[in-house]
Protein backbone atom coordinates (compact mmCIF):
# COMPACT_ATOMS: atom_id res chain seq x y z
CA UNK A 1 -14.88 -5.36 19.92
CA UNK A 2 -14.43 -6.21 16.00
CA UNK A 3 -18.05 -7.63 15.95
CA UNK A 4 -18.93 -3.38 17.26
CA UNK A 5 -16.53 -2.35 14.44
CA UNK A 6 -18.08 -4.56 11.73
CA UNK A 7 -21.55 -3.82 12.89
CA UNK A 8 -20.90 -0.06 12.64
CA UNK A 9 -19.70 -0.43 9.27
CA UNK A 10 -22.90 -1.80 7.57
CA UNK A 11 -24.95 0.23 9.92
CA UNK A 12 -23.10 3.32 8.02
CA UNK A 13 -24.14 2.02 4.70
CA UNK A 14 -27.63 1.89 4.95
CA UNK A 15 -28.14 5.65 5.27
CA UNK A 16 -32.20 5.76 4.68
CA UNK A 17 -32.89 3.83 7.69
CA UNK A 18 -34.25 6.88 9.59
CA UNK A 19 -35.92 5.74 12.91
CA UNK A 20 -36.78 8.76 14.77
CA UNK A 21 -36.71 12.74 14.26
CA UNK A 22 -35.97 14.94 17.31
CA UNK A 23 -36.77 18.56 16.44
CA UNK A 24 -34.72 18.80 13.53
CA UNK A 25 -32.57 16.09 14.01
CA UNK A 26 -32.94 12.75 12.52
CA UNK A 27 -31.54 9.66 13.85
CA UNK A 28 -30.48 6.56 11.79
CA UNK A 29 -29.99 2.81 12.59
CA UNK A 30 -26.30 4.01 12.75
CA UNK A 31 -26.33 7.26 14.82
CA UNK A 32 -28.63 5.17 17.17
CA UNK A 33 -26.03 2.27 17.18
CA UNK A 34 -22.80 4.86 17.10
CA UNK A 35 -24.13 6.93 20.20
CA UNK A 36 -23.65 3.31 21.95
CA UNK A 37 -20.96 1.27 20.56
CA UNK A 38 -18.51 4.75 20.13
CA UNK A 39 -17.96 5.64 23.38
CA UNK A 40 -17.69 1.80 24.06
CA UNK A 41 -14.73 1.32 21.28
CA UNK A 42 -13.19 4.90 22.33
CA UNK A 43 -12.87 3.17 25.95
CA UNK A 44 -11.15 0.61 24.47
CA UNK A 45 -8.58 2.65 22.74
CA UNK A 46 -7.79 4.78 26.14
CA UNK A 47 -7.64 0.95 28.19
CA UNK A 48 -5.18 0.05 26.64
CA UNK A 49 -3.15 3.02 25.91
CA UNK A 50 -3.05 2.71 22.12
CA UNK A 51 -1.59 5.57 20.04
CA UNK A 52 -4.15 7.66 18.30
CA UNK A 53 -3.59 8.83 14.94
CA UNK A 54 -5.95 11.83 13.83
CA UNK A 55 -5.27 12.46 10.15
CA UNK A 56 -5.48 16.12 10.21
CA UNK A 57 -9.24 15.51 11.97
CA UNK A 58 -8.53 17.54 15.12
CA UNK A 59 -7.41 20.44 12.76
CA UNK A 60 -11.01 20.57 11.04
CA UNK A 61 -12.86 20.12 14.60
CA UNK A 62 -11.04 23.15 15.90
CA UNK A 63 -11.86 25.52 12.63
CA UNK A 64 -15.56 23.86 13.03
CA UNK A 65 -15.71 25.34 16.77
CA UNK A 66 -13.95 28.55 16.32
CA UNK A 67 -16.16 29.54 12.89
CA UNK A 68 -19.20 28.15 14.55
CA UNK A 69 -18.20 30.50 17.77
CA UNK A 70 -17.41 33.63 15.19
CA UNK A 71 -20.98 33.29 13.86
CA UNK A 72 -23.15 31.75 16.55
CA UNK A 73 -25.73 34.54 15.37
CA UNK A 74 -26.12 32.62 12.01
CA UNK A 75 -24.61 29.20 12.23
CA UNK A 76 -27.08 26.23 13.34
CA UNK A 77 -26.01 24.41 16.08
CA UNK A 78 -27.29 20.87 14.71
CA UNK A 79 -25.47 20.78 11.31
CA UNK A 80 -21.80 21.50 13.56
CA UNK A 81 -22.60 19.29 16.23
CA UNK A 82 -23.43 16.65 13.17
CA UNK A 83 -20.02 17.30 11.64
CA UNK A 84 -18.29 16.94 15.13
CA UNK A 85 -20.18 13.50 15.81
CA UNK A 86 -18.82 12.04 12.29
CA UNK A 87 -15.55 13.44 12.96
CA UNK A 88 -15.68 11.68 16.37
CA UNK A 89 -16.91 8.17 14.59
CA UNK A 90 -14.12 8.52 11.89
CA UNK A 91 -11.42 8.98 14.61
CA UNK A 92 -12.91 6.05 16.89
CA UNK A 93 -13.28 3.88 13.69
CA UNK A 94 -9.97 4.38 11.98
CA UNK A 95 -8.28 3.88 15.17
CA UNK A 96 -10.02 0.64 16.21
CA UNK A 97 -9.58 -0.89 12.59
CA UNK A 98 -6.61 -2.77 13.81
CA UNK A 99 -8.54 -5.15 15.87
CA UNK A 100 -11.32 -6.70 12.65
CA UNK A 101 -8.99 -8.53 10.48
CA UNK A 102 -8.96 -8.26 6.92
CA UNK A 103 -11.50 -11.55 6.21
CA UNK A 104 -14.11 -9.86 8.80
CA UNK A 105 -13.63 -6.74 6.53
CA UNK A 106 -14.65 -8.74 3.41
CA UNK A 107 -17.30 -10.36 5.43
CA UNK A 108 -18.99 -6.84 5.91
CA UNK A 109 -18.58 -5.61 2.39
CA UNK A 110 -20.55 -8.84 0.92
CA UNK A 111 -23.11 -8.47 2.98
CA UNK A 112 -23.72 -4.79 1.96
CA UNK A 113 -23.56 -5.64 -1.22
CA UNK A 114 -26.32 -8.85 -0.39
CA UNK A 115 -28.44 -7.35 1.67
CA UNK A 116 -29.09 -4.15 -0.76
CA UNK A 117 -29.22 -6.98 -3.86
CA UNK A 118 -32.04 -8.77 -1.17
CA UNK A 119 -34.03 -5.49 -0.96
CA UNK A 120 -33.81 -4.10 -4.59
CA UNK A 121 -35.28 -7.86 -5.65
CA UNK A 122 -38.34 -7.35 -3.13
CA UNK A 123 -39.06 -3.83 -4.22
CA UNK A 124 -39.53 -5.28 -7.91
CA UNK A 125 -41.56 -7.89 -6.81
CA UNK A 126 -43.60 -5.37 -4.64
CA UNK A 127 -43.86 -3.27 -8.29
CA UNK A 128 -44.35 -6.67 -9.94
CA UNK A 129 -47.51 -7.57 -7.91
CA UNK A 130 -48.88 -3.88 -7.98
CA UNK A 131 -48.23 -3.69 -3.94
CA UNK A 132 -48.63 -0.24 -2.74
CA UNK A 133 -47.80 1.30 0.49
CA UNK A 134 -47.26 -1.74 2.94
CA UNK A 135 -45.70 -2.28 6.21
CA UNK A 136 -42.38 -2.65 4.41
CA UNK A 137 -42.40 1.04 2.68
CA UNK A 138 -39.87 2.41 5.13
CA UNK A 139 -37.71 -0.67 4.82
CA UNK A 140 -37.74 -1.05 1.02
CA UNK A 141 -35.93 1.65 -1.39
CA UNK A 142 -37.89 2.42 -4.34
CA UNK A 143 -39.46 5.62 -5.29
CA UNK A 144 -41.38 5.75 -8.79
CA UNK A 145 -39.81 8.80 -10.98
CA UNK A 146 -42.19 11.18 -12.43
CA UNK A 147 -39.39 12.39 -14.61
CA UNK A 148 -38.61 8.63 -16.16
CA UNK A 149 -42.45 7.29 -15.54
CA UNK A 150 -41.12 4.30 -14.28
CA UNK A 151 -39.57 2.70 -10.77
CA UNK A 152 -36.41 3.62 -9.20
CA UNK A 153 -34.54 1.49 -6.91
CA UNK A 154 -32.16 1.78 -4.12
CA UNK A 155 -31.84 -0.60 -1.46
CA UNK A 156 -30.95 0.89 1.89
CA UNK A 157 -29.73 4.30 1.17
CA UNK A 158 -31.74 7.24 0.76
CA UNK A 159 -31.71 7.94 -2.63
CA UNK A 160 -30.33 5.83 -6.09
CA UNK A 161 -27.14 8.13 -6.48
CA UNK A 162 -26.01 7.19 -2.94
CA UNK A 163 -26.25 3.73 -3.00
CA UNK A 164 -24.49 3.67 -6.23
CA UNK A 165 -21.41 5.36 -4.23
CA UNK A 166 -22.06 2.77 -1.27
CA UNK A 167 -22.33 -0.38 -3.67
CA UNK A 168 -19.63 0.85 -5.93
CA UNK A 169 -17.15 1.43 -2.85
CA UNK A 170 -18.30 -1.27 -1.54
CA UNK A 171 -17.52 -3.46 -4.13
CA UNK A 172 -13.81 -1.95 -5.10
CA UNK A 173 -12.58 -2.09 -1.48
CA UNK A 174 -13.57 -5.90 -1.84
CA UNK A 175 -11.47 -6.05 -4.99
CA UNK A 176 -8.33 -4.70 -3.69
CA UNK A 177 -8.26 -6.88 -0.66
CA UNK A 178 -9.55 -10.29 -2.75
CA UNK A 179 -6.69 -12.85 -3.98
CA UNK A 180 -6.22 -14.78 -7.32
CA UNK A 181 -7.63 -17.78 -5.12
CA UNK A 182 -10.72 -15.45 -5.03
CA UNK A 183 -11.49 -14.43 -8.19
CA UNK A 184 -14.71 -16.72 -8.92
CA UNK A 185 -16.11 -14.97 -5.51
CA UNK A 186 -15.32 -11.41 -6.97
CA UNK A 187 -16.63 -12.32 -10.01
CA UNK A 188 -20.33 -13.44 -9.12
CA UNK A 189 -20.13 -10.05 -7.02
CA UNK A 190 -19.14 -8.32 -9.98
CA UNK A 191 -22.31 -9.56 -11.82
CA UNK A 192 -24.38 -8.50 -8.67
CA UNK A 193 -23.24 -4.99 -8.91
CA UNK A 194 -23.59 -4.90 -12.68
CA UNK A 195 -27.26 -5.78 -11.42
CA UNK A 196 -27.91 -3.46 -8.84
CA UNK A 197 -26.23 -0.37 -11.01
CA UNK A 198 -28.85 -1.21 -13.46
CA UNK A 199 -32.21 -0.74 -11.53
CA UNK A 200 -30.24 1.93 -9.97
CA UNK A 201 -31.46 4.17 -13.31
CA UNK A 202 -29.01 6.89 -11.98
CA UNK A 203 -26.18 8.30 -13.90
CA UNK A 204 -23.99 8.66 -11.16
CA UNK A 205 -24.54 4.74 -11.27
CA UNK A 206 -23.42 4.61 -14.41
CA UNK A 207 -20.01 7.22 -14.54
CA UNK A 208 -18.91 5.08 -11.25
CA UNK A 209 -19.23 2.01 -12.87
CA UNK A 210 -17.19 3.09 -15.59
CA UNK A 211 -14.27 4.14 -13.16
CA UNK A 212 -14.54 0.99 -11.61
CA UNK A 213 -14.42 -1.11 -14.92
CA UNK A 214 -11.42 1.36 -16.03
CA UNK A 215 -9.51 0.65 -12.32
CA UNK A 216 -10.42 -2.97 -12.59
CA UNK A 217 -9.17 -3.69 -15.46
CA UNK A 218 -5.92 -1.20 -15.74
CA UNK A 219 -4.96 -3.27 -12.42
CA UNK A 220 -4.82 -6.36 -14.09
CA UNK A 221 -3.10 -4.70 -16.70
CA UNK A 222 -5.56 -5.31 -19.37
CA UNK A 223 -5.04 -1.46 -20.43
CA UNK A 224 -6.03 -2.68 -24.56
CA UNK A 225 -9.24 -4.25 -23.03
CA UNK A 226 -10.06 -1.38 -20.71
CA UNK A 227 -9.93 0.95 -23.59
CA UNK A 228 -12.34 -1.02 -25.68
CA UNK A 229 -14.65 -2.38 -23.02
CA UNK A 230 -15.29 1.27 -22.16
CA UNK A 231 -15.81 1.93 -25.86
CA UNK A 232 -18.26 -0.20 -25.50
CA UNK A 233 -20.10 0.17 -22.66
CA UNK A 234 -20.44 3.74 -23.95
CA UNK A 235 -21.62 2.41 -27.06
CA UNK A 236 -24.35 0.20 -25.47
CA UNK A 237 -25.41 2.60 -22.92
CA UNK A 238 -25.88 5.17 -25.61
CA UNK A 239 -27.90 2.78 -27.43
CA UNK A 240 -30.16 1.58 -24.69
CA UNK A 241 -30.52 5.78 -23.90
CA UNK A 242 -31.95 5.60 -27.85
CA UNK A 243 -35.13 3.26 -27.35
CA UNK A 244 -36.08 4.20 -23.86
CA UNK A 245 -35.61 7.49 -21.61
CA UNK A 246 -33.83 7.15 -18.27
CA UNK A 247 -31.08 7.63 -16.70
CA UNK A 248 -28.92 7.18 -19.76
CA UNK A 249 -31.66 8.66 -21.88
CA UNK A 250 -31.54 11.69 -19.87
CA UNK A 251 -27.67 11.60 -20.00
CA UNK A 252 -28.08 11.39 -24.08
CA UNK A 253 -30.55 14.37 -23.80
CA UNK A 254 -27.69 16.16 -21.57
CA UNK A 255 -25.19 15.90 -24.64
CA UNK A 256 -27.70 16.52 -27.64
CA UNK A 257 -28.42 19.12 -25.70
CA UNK A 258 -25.32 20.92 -25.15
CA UNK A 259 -24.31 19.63 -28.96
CA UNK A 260 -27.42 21.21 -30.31
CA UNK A 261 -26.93 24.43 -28.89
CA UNK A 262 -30.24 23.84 -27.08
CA UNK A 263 -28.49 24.35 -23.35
CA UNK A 264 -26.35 27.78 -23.09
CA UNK A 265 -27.56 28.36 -19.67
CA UNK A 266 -27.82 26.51 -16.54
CA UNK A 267 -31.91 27.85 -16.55
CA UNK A 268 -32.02 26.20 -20.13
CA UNK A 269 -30.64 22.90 -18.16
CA UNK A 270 -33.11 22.92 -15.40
CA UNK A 271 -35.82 22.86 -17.90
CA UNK A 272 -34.10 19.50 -19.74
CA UNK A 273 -33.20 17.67 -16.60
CA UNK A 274 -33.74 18.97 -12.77
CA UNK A 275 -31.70 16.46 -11.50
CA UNK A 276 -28.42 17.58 -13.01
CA UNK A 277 -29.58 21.16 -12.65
CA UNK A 278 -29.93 20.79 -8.88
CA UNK A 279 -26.32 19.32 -8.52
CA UNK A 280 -24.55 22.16 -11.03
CA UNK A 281 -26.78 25.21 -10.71
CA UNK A 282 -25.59 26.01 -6.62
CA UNK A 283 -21.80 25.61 -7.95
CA UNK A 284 -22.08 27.89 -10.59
CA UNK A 285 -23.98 30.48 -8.49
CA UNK A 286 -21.17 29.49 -5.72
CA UNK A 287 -18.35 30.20 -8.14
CA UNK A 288 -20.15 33.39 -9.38
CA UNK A 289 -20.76 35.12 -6.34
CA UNK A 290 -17.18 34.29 -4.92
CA UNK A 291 -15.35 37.35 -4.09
CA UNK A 292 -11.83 37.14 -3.08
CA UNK A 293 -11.58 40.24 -1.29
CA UNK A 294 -14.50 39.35 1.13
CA UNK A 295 -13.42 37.44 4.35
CA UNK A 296 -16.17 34.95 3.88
CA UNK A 297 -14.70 34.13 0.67
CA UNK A 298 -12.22 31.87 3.02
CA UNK A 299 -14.03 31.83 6.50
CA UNK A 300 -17.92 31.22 5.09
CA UNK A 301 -21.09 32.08 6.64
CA UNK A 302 -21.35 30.24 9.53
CA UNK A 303 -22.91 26.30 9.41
CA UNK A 304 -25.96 25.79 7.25
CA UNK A 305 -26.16 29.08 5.95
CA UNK A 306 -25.71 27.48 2.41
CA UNK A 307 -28.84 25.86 3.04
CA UNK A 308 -31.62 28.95 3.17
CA UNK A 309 -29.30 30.53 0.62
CA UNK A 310 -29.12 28.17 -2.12
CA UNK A 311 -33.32 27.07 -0.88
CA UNK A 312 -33.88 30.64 -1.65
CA UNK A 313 -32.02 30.79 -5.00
CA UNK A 314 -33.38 27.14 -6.36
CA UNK A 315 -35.62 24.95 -5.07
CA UNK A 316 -38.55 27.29 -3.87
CA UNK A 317 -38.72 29.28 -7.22
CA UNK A 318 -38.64 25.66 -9.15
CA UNK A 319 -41.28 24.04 -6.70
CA UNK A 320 -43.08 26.11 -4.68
CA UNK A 321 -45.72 23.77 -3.65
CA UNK A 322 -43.28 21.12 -3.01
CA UNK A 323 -43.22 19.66 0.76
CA UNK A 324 -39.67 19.25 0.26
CA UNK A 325 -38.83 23.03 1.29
CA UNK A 326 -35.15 22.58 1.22
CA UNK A 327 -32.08 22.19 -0.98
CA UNK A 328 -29.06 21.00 0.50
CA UNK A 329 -26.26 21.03 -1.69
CA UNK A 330 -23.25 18.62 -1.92
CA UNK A 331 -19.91 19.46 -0.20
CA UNK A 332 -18.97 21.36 -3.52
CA UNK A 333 -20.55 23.92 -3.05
CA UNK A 334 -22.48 24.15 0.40
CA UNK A 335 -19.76 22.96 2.82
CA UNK A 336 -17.59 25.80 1.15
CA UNK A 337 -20.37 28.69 1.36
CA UNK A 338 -20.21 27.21 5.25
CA UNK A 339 -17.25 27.14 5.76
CA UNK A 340 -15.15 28.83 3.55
CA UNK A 341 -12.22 27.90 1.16
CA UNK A 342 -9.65 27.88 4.49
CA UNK A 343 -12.66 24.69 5.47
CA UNK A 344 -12.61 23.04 2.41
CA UNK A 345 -8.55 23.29 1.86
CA UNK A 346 -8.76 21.39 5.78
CA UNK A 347 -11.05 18.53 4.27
CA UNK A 348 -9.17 17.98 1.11
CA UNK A 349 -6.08 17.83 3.42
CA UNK A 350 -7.31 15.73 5.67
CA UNK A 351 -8.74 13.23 2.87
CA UNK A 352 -5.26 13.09 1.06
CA UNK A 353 -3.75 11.91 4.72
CA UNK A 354 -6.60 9.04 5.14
CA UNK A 355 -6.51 7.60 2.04
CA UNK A 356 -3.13 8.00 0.87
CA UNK A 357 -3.79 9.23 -2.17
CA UNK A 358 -0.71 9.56 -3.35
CA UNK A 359 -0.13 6.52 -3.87
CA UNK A 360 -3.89 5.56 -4.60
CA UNK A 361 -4.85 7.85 -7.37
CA UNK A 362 -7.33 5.49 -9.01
CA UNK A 363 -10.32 6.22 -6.22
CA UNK A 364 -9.71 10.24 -6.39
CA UNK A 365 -12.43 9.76 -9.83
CA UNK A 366 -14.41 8.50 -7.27
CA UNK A 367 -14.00 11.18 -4.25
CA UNK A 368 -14.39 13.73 -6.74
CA UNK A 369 -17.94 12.57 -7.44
CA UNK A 370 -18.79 12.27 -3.78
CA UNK A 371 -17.68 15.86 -3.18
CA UNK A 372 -20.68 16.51 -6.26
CA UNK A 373 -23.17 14.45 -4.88
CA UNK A 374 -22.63 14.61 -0.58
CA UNK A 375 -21.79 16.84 1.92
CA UNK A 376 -19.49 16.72 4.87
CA UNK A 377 -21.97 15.67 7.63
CA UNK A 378 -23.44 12.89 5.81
CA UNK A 379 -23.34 9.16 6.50
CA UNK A 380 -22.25 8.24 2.58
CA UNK A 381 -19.24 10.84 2.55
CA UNK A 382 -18.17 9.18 5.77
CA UNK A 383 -18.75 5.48 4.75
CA UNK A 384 -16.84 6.46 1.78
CA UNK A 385 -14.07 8.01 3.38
CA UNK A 386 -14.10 5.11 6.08
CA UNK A 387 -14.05 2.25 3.45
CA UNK A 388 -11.38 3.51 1.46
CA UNK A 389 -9.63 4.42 4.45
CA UNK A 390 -9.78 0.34 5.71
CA UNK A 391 -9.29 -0.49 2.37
CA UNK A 392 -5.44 0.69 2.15
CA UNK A 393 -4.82 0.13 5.52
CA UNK A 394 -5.74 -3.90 4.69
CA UNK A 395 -3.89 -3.19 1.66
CA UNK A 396 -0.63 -2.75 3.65
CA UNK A 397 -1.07 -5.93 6.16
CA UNK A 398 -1.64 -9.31 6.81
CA UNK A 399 -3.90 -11.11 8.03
CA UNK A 400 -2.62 -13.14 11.23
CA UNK A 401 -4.52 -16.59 11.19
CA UNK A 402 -3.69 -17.90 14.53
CA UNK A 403 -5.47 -15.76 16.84
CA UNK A 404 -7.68 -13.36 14.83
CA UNK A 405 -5.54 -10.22 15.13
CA UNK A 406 -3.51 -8.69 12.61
CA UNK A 407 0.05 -6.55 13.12
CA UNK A 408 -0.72 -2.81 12.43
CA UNK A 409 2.10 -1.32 10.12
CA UNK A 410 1.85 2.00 10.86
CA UNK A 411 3.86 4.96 10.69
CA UNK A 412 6.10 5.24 13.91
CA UNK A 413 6.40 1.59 14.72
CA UNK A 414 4.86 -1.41 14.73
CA UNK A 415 2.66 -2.82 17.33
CA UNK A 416 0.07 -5.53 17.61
CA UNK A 417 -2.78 -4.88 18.39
């Protein structure tokens, strides 16, 4: 049963792995793997009568179902019953977590963090060679950046900005569970990530990296160095922006920009950098047309309506002979035009239950950024939440080296598992 918990977890990282469509729906190497090995690990959990803890998830399924039932004339059925299915995975997951030990769990993050070094390295080769469209295209991330005029790269995810989240998670979970006996490992990884962040090209790349540095180092109580290394980093990246216009170049542009007086609208921003535009413009407009004294203020408009709404206010206008039809917005602000702020006050709850943070302030940088860049019924904000979620629970046990199990020091009791 681990080897179905372990397999699920990479599965969940490589989030551009599409395999089929049905209608609208399209299914990934993990949603193909999950509708299997789920209801396999959830029988496991009822055979042997283990205590289920929820985290506040049953709470959000219920609003889902009633909202979804108060505006079944608007709300599309595909984009709940996706949210129910990754509630449903998280709950399954986080409850059969007790059974991988800790080492397996390290096991999994390296090879994420190899197998997306493996394809980034064969989609510059491909670019290196001039290869073109090959029987590899769907497997290997890279997409060439009209914007930049030069070749992006991204491994298994979908798109550079999410598999800096999944690298950069990936990596910082591995910290926190690594020993002093293990610091030559962490560092080669470190250098592998420094790597992959770089043909990344994308600034969320770049801010994560930072907060990982910063937590890094402030855990090893270097707080002198952490200062200065940031310093800089800045320093170099702002340099490097200088001489050659990407990622950081377009973050330079961002500031000289907004220094300049050049940007005093989000229109004026679009026009210097869509990317950024695309990620702020449907939170302004959000925040904007918010009403407090309208009842959809805090219940939404039923599930996906954010999507024609913010398609009709953006993307068609900006490209109107653009395949891609559609813009769908990050949690902040689409799952809140869904849902409401009574929804997103249930998700923030339920996120400060699962990853205690509390007492693990250093990765809410981190879910702040996700809530930017992915919504609620994606596979990155659920491999994030799952990660850190493992992550702390690790954090508070030990590995048992006799049999392969580990005791589970939960609240209520202890009990192995």
């Amino acid at each position: 049963m681990k080897y179905f918990v372990a397999i699920l977890l990479i599965a969940l990282s490589w989030t551009g792995t599409s395999l089929f469509v049905v209608g609208q729906a399209e299914f990934t190497l993990f949603m193909s793997l999950a509708l299997f090995l789920i209801p396999i690990l959830a029988g496991f959990l009822l055979y042997n009568n283990q205590r289920i803890k929820l985290y506040g998830t049953a709470a959000i399924a219920a609003y889902l179902l009633i909202n979804f039932t108060f505006y079944s004339g608007e709300a599309k059925l595909s984009s709940m019953v996706y949210s129910l299915f990754f509630i449903i995975v998280f709950a399954v997951m986080i409850n059969n977590r007790g059974i991988m030990p800790r080492t397996l769990f390290k096991k999994c993050l390296r090879f994420i963090i190899i197998t997306y070094l493996v394809n980034i390295v064969l989609g510059q080769v491909l670019t290196l060679v001039a290869a073109g469209d090959t029987f590899m295209t769907g497997i290997i991330g890279r997409s060439f950046d009209l914007r930049v005029n030069e070749m992006r790269y991204f491994g298994f995810a979908s798109e550079p900005s999410y598999a800096a989240f999944i690298l950069i998670a990936s990596f910082l979970a591995l910290y926190l569970n690594s020993g002093k006996d293990e610091r030559r490992s962490i560092t080669i990884y470190g250098l592998i990530i420094i790597y992959e962040v770089w043909a990344l090209h994308s600034i969320f790349g770049y801010l994560l990296f930072i907060i990982l540095m910063l937590t890094v180092l402030m855990r090893e109580n270097l707080r002198k160095v952490a200062i200065g290394v940031t310093v800089a980093f800045l320093i170099i990246i702002m340099g490097y922006a200088v001489m050659q216009y990407n990622a950081t170049g377009r973050f330079l542009g961002l500031a000289k920009g907004i220094i300049s007086g050049e940007i005093q609208s989000i229109a004026e921003l679009g026009d210097l950098d869509s990317s950024t535009f695309m990620r702020i413009a449907p939170l302004v407009t959000y925040t904007d047309d918010l009403s407090y004294d309208d009842v959809r203020a805090y219940l939404g408009h039923g599930a996906a309506a954010s999507t024609d709404y913010f398609t009709d206010q953006y993307y068609v206008n900006l490209n109107p002979d653009s395949k891609f039809n559609v813009l769908r917005p990050a949690f902040f602000p689409a799952f809140l035009y869904d849902y409401g702020l009574v929804g997103g006050l249930l998700v923030l709850w339920f996120m400060a239950k699962a990853l205690r943070l509390k007492r693990r302030l250093f990765i809410a940088p981190i879910i702040g950024l996700l809530l930017l860049n992915a919504n609620f019924n994606t596979q990155l904000f659920w491999f994030t939440v799952i990660i850190f979620a493992f992550s702390g629970y690790y954090q508070l046990i030990s590995d048992s080296t006799s049999n392969e199990t580990i005791i589970a020091r939960e609240s209520g009791g202890a009990k192995i598992i």
